[in-house]
N, C-alpha and C. Protein backbone atom coordinates (compact mmCIF):
# COMPACT_ATOMS: atom_id res chain seq x y z
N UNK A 1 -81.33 58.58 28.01
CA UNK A 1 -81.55 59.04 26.66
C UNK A 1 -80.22 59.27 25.96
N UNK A 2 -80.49 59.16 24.57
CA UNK A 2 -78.77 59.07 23.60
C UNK A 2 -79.41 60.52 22.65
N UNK A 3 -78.16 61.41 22.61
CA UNK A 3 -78.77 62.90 22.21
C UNK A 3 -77.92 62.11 20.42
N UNK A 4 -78.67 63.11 19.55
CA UNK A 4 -78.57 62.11 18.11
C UNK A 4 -78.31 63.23 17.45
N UNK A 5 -76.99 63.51 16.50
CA UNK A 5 -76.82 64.95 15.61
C UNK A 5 -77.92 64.78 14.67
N UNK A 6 -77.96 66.28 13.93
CA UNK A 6 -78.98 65.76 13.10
C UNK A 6 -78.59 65.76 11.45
N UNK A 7 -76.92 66.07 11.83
CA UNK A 7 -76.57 66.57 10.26
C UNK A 7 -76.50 65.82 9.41
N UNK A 8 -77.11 63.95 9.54
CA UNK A 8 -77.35 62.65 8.59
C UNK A 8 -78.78 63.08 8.13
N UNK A 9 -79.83 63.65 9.11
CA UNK A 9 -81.11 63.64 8.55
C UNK A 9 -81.83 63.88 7.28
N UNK A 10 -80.45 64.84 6.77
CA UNK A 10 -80.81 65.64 5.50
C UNK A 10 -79.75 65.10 4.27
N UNK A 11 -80.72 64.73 3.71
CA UNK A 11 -79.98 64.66 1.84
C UNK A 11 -78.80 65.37 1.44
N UNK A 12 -79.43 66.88 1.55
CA UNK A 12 -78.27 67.41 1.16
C UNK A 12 -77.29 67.72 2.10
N UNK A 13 -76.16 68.25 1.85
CA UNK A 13 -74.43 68.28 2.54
C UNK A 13 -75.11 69.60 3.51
N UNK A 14 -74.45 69.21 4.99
CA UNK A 14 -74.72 70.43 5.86
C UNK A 14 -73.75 71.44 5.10
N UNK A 15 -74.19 72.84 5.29
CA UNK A 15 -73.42 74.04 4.85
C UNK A 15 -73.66 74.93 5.87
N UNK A 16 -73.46 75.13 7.05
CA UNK A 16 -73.23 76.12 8.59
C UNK A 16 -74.74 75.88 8.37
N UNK A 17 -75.43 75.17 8.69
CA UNK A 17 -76.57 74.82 8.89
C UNK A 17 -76.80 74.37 10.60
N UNK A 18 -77.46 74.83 11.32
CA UNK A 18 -77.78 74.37 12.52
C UNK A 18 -78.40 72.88 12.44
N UNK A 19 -77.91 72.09 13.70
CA UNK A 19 -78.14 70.63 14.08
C UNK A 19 -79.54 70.85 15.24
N UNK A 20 -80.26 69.91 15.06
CA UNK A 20 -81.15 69.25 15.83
C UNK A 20 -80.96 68.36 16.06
N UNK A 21 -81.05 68.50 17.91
CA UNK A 21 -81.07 67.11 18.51
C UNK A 21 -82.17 65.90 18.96
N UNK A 22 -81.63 64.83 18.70
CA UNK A 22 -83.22 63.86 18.71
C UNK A 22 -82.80 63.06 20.16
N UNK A 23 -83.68 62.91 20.47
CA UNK A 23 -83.47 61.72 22.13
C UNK A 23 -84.21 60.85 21.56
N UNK A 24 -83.48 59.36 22.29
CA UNK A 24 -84.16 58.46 22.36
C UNK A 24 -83.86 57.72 23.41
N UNK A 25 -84.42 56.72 23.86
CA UNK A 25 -84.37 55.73 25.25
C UNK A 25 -82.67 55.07 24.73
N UNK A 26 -81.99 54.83 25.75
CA UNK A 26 -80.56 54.46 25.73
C UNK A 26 -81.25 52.73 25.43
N UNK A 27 -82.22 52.15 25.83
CA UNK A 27 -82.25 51.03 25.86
C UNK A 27 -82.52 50.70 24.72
N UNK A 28 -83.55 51.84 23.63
CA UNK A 28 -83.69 51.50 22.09
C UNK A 28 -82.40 51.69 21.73
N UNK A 29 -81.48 52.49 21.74
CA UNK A 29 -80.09 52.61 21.32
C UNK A 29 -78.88 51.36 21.62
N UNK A 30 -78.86 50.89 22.89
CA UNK A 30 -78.39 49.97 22.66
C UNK A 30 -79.15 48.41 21.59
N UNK A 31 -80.07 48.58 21.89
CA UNK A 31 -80.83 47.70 21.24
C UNK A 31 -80.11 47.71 19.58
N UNK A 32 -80.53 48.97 18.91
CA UNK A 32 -79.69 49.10 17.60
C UNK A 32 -78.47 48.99 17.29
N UNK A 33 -78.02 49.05 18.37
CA UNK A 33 -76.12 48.91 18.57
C UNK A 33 -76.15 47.42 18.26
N UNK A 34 -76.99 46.64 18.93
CA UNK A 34 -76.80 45.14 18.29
C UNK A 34 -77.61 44.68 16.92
N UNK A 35 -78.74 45.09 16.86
CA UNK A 35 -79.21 44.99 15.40
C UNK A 35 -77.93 45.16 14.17
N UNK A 36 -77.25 46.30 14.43
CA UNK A 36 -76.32 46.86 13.19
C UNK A 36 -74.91 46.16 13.54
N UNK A 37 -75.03 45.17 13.68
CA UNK A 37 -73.49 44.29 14.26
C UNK A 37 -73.67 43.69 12.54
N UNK A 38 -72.56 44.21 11.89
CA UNK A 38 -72.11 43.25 10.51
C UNK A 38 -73.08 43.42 9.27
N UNK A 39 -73.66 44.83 9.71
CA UNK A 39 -75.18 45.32 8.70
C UNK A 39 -74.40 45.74 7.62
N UNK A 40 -73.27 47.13 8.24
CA UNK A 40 -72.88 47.62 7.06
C UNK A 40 -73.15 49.54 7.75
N UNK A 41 -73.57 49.40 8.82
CA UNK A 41 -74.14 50.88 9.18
C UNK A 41 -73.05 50.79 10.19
N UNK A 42 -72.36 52.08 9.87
CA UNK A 42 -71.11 52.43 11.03
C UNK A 42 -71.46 53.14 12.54
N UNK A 43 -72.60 53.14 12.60
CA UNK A 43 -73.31 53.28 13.72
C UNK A 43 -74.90 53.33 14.17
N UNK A 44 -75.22 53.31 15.15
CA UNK A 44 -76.51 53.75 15.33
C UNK A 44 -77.58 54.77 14.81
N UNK A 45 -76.45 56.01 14.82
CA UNK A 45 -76.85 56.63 13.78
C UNK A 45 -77.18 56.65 12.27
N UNK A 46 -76.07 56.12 11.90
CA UNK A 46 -76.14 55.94 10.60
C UNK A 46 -77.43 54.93 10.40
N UNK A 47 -78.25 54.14 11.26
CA UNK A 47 -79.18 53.45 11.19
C UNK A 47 -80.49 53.91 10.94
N UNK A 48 -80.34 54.44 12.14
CA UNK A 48 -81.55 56.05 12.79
C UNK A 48 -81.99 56.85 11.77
N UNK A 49 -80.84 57.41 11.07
CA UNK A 49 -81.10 58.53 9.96
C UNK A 49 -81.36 57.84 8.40
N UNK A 50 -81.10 56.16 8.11
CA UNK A 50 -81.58 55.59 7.15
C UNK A 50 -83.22 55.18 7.18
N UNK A 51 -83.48 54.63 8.52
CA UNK A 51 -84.83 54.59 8.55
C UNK A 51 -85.55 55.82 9.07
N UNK A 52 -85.30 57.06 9.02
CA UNK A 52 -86.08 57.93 8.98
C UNK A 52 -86.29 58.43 7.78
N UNK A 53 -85.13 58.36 7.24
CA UNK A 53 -85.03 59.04 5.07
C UNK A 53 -86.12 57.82 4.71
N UNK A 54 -85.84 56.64 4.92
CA UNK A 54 -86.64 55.54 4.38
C UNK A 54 -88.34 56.07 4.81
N UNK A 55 -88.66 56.07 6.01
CA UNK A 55 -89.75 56.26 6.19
C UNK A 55 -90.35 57.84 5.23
N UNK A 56 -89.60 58.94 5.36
CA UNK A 56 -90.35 60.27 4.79
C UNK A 56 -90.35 59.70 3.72
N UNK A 57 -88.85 59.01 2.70
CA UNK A 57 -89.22 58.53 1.22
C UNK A 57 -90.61 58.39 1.08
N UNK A 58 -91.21 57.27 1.96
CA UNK A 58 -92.40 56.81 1.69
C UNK A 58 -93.71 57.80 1.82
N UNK A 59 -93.63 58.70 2.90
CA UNK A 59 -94.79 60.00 2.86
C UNK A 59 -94.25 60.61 2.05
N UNK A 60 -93.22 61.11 1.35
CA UNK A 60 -93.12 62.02 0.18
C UNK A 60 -93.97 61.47 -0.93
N UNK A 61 -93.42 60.46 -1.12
CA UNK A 61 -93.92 59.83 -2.42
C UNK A 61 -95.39 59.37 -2.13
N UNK A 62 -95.62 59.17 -1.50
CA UNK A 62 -97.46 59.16 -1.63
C UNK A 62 -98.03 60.30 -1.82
N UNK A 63 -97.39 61.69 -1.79
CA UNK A 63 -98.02 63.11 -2.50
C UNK A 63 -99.15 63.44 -1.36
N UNK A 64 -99.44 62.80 0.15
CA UNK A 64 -100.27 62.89 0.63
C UNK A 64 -100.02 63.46 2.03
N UNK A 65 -100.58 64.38 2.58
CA UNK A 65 -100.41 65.58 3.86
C UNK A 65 -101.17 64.83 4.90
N UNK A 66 -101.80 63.45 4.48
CA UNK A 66 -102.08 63.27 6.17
C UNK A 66 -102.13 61.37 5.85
N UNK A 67 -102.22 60.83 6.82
CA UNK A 67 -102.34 59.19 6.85
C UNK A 67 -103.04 58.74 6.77
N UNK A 68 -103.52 57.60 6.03
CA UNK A 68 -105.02 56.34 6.22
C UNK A 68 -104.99 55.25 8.02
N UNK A 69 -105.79 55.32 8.01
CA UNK A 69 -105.73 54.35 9.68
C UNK A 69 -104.91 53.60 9.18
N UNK A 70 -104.79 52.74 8.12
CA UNK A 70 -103.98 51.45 7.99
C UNK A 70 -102.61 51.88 7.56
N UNK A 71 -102.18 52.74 7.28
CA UNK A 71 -100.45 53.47 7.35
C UNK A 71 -100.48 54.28 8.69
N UNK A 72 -101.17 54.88 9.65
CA UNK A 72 -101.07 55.00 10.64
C UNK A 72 -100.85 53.51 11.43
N UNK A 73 -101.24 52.48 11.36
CA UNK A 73 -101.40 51.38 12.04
C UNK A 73 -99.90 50.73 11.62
N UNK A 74 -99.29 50.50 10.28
CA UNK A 74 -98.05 49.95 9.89
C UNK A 74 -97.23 51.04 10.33
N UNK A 75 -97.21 52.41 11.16
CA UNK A 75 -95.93 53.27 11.15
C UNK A 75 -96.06 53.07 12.99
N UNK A 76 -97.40 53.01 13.29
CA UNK A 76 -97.41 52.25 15.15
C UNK A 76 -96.79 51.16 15.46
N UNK A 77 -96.82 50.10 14.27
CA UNK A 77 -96.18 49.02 14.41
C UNK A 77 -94.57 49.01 14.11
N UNK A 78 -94.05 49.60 13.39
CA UNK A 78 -92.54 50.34 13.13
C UNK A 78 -91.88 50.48 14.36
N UNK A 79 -92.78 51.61 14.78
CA UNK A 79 -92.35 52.39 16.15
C UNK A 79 -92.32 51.39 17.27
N UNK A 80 -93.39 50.60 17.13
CA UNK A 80 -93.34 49.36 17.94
C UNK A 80 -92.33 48.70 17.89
N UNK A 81 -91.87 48.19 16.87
CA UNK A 81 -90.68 47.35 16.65
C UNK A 81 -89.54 47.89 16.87
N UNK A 82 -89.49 49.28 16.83
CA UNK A 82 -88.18 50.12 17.44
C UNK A 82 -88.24 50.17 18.53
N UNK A 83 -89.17 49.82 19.52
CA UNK A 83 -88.69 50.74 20.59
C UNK A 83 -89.51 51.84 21.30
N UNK A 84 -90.04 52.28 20.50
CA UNK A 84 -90.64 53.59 20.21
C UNK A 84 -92.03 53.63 21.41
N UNK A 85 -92.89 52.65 21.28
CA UNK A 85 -93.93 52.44 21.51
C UNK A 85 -94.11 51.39 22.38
């Protein structure tokens, strides 16, 4: 497992704010280490914490507190494609 800061997760600028750590499988991590070869993301992280802002973007903005089977089914398939699942 690759331990992940969490002080990209958030929009706004850490200010003595405590970090959370995220694990993930070293093998999804290397995996992204080659995805982000010449992307423009200075690391894994910086990857990690774009598609997680990307993903809440999208539950924020639907104004909605829980999922339809078929956005449950496209965020299984995400996770799928990461790694995840």
């Amino acid at each position: 497992m690759v331990t992940l800061p969490s002080e990209l997760l958030f929009k706004r600028p850490m200010q003595k704010e405590s970090r959370v750590t995220v694990k993930i499988p070293r093998p999804l991590y290397r995996r992204i280490q080659q995805v982000i070869v010449n992307t423009g993301f200075s690391s894994p992280t910086d990857f990690i914490v774009y598609v997680l802002r990307d993903l809440m973007g999208e539950v924020e903005a639907s104004g909605k507190e829980e999922f339809s089977p078929d956005e449950l089914r496209a965020i299984k398939q995400k996770l799928k494609n990461l790694g995840y699942l």
